[in-house]
C-alpha atoms as a PDB file:
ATOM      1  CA  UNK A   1    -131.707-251.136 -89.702  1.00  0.00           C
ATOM      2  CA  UNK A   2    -134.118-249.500 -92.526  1.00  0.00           C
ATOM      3  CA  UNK A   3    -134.299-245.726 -92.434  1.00  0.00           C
ATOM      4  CA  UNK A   4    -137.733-244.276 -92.283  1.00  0.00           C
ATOM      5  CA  UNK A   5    -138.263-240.820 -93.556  1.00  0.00           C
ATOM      6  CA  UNK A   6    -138.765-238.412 -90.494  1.00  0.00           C
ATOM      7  CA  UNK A   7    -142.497-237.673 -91.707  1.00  0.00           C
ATOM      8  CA  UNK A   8    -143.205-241.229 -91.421  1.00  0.00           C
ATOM      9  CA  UNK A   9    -141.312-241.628 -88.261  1.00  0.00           C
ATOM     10  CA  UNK A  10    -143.518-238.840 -86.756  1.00  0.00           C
ATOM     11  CA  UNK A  11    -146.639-239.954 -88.023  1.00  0.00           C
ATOM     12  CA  UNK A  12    -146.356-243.445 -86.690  1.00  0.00           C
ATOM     13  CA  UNK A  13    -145.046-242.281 -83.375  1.00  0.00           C
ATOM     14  CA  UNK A  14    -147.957-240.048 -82.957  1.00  0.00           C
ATOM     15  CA  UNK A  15    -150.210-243.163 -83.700  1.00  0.00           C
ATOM     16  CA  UNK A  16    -148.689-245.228 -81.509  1.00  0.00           C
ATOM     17  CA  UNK A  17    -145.480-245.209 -79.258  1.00  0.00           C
ATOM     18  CA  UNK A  18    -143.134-247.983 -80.678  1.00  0.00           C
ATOM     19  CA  UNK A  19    -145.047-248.406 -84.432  1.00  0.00           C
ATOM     20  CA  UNK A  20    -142.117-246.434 -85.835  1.00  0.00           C
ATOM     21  CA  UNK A  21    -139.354-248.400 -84.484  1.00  0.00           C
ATOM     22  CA  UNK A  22    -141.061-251.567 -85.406  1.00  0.00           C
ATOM     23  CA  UNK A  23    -140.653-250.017 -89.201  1.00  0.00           C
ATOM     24  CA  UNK A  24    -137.293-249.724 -88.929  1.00  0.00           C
ATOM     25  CA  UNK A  25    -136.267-252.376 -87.569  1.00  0.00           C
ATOM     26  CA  UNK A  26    -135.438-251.765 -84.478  1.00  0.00           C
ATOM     27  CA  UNK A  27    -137.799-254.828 -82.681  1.00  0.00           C
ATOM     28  CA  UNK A  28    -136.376-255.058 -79.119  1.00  0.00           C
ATOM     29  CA  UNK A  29    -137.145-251.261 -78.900  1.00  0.00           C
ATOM     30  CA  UNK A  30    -140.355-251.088 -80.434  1.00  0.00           C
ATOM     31  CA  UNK A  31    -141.773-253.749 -78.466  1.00  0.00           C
ATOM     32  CA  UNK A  32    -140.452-252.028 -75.693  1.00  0.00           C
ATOM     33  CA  UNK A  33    -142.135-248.389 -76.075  1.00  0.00           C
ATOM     34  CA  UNK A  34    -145.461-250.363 -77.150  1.00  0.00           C
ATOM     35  CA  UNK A  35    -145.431-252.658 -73.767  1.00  0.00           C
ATOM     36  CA  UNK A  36    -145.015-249.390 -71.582  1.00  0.00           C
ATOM     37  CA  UNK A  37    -147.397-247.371 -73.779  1.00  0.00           C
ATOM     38  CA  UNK A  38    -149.734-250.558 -72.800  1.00  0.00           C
ATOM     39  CA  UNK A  39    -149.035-250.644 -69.205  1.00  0.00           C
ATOM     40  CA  UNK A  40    -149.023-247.223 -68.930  1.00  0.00           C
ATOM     41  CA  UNK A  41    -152.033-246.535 -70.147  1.00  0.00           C
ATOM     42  CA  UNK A  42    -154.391-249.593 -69.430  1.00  0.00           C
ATOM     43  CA  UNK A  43    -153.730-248.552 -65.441  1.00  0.00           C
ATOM     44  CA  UNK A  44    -154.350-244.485 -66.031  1.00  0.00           C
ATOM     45  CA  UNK A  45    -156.993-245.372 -68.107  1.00  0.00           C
ATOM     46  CA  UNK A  46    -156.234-242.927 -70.466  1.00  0.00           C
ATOM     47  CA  UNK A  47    -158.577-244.724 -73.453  1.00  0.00           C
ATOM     48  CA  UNK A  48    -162.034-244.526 -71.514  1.00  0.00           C
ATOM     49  CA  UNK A  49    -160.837-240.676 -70.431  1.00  0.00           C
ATOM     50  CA  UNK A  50    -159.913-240.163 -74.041  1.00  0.00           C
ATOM     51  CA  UNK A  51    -163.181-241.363 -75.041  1.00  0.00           C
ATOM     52  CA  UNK A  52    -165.386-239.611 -72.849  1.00  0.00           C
ATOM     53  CA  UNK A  53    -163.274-236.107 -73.781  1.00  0.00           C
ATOM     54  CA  UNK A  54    -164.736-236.925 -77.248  1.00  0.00           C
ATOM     55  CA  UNK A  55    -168.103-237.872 -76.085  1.00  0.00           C
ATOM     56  CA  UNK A  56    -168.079-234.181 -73.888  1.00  0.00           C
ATOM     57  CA  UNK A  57    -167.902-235.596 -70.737  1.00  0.00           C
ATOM     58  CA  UNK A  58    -164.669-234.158 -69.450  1.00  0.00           C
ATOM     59  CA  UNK A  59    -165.727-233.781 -66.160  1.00  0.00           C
ATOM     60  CA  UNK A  60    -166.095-237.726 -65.907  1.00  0.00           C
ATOM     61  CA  UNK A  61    -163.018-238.229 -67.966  1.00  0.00           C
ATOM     62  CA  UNK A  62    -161.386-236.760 -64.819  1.00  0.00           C
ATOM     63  CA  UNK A  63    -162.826-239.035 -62.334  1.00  0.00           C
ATOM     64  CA  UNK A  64    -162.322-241.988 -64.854  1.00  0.00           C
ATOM     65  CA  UNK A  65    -157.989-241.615 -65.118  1.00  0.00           C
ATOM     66  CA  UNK A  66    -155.339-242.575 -62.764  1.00  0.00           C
ATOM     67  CA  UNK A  67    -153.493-239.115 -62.619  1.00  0.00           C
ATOM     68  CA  UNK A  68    -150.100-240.963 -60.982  1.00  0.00           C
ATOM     69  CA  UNK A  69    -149.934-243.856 -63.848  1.00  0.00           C
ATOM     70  CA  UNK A  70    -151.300-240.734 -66.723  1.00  0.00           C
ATOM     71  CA  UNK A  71    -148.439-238.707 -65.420  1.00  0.00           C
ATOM     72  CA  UNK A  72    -145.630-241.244 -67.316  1.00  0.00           C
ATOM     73  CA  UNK A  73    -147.339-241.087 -70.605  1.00  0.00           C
ATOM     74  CA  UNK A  74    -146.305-237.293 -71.528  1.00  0.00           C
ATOM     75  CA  UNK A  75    -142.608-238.471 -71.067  1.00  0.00           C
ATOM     76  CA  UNK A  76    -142.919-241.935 -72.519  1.00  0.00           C
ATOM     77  CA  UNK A  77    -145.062-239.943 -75.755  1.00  0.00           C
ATOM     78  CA  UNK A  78    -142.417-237.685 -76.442  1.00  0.00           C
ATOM     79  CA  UNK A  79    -139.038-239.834 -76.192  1.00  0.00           C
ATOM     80  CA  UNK A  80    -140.608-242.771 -78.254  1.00  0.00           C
ATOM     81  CA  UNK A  81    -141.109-239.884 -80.914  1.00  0.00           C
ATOM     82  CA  UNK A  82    -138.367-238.306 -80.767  1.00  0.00           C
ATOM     83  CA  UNK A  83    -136.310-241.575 -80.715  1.00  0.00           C
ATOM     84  CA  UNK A  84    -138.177-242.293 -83.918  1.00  0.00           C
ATOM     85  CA  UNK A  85    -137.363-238.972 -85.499  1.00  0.00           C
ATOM     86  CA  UNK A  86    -133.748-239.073 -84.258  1.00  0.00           C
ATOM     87  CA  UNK A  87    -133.221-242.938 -85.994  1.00  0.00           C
ATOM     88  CA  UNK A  88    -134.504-241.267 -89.346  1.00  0.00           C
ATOM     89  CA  UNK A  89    -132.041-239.243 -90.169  1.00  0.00           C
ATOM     90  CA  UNK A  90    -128.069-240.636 -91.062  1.00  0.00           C
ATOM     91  CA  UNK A  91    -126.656-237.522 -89.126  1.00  0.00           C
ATOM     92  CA  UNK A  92    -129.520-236.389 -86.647  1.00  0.00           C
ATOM     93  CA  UNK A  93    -130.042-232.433 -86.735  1.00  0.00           C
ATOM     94  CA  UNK A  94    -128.412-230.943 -83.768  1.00  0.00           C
ATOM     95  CA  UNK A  95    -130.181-230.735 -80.288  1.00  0.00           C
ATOM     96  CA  UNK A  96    -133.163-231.911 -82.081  1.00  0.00           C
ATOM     97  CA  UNK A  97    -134.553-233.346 -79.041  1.00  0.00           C
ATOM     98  CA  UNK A  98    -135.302-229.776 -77.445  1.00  0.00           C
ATOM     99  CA  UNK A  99    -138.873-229.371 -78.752  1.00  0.00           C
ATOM    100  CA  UNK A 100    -139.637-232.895 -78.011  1.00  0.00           C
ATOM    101  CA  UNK A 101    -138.383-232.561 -74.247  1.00  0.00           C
ATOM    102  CA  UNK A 102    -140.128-229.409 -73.957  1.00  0.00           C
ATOM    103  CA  UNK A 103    -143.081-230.994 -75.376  1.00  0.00           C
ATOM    104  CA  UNK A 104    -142.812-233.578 -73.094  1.00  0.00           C
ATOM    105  CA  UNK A 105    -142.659-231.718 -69.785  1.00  0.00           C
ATOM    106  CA  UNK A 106    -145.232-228.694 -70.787  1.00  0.00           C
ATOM    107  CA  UNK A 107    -148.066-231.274 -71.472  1.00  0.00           C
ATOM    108  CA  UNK A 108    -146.646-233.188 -68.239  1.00  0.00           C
ATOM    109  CA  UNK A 109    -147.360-229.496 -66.818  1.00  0.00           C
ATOM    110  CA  UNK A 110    -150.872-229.358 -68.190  1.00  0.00           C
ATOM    111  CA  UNK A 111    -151.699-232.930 -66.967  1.00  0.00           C
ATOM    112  CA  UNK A 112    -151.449-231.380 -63.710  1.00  0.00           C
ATOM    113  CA  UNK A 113    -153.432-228.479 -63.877  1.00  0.00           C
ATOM    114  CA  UNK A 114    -156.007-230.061 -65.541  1.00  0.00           C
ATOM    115  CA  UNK A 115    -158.047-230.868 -62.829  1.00  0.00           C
ATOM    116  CA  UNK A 116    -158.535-227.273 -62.009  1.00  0.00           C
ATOM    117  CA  UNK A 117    -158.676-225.815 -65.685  1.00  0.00           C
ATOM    118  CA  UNK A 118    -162.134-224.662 -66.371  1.00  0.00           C
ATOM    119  CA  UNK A 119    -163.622-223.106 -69.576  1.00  0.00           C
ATOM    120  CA  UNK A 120    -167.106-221.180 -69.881  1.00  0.00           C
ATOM    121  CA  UNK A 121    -168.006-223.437 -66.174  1.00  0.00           C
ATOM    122  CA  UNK A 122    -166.962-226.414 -68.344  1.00  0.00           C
ATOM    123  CA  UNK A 123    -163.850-228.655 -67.392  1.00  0.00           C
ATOM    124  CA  UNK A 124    -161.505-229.283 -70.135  1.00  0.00           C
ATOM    125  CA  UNK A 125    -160.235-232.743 -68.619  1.00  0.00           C
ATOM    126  CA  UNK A 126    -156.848-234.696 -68.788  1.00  0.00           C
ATOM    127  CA  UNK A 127    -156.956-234.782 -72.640  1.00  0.00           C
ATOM    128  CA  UNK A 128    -157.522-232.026 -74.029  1.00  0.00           C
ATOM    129  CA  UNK A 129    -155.641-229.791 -71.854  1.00  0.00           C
ATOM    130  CA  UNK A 130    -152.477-231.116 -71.762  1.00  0.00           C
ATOM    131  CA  UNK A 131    -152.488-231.435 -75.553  1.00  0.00           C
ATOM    132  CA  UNK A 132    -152.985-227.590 -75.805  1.00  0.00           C
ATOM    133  CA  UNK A 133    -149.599-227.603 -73.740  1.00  0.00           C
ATOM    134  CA  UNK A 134    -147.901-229.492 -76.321  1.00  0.00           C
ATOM    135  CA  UNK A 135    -147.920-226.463 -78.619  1.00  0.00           C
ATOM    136  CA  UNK A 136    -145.889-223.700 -76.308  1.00  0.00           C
ATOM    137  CA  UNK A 137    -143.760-226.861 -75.249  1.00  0.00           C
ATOM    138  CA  UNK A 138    -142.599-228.118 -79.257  1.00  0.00           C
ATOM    139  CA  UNK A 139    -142.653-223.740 -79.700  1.00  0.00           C
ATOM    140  CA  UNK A 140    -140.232-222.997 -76.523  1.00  0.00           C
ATOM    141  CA  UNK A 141    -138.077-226.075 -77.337  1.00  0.00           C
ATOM    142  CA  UNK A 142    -137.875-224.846 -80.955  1.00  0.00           C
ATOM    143  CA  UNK A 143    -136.692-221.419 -79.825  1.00  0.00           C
ATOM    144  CA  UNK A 144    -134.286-222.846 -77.191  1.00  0.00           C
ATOM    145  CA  UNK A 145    -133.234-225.186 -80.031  1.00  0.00           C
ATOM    146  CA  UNK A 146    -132.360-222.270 -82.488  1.00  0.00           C
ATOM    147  CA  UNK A 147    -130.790-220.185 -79.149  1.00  0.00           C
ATOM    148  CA  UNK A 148    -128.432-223.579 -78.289  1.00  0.00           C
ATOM    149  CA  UNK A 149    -127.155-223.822 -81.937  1.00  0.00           C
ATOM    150  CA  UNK A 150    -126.228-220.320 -82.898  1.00  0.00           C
ATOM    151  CA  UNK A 151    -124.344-220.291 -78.944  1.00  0.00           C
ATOM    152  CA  UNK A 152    -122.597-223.230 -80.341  1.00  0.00           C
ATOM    153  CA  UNK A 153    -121.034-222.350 -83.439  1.00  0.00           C
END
């Protein structure tokens, strides 16, 4: 299996689920997260909701996604990456997955308030919402991280 630097591995998760494992080598797997990231989101249809957040029209970008298929993505997202940044390193950092779960389930949190989040009478939509969730998530898992490790020595 090649090693991928953990940049890299990040980068290409972030693009797309499974482009990361593909890189190093790991085929079985990367074909894997990309099928799911396919099925996943062809039946939310997160692309036409991700589009129309970009084109303003959050509101339809609501009506447009399947919240029950969306709700996998969050999880699926986060693991792919974090499998990618694990694989990266020879000895993986400690309870490195923390901010990555915590990622995972805060933007699954925002997916499901963001029906009913509303800015300046302006609905913020399944996209951008839930990414804002990301940040507190990667920050809380970070802290929890830190909290884990110095319980641990």
């Amino acid at each position: 299996m090649k090693k991928v630097a953990p940049l890299e591995a990040i980068l290409w998760s972030i693009a797309l689920p499974g482009f990361a494992q593909l890189l190093a080598g790991s085929y079985i797997k990367g074909i894997l997260f990309i099928f799911l990231e396919f099925i996943i989101n062809v039946n939310s249809r997160f692309n036409e909701a991700i589009m129309l957040s970009f084109l303003g029209k959050t509101a339809e970008a609501g009506e447009t996604v399947d919240y029950g298929w969306l709700m996998f993505y969050p999880c699926l997202y986060f693991f792919a990456m974090w499998d990618a940044y694990k694989t990266s390193w020879s000895n993986p950092p400690k309870h490195s997955y923390l901010p990555f779960a915590f990622a995972a389930y805060f933007v699954t949190l925002g997916l499901m308030v963001s029906p009913a989040a509303v800015f300046w009478h302006k609905p913020v939509g399944p996209v951008f919402f839930p990414m804002m969730f990301a940040i507190p998530g990667l920050l809380i898992g970070g802290v929890i991280r830190k909290i884990v490790q110095k319980k641990s020595r």
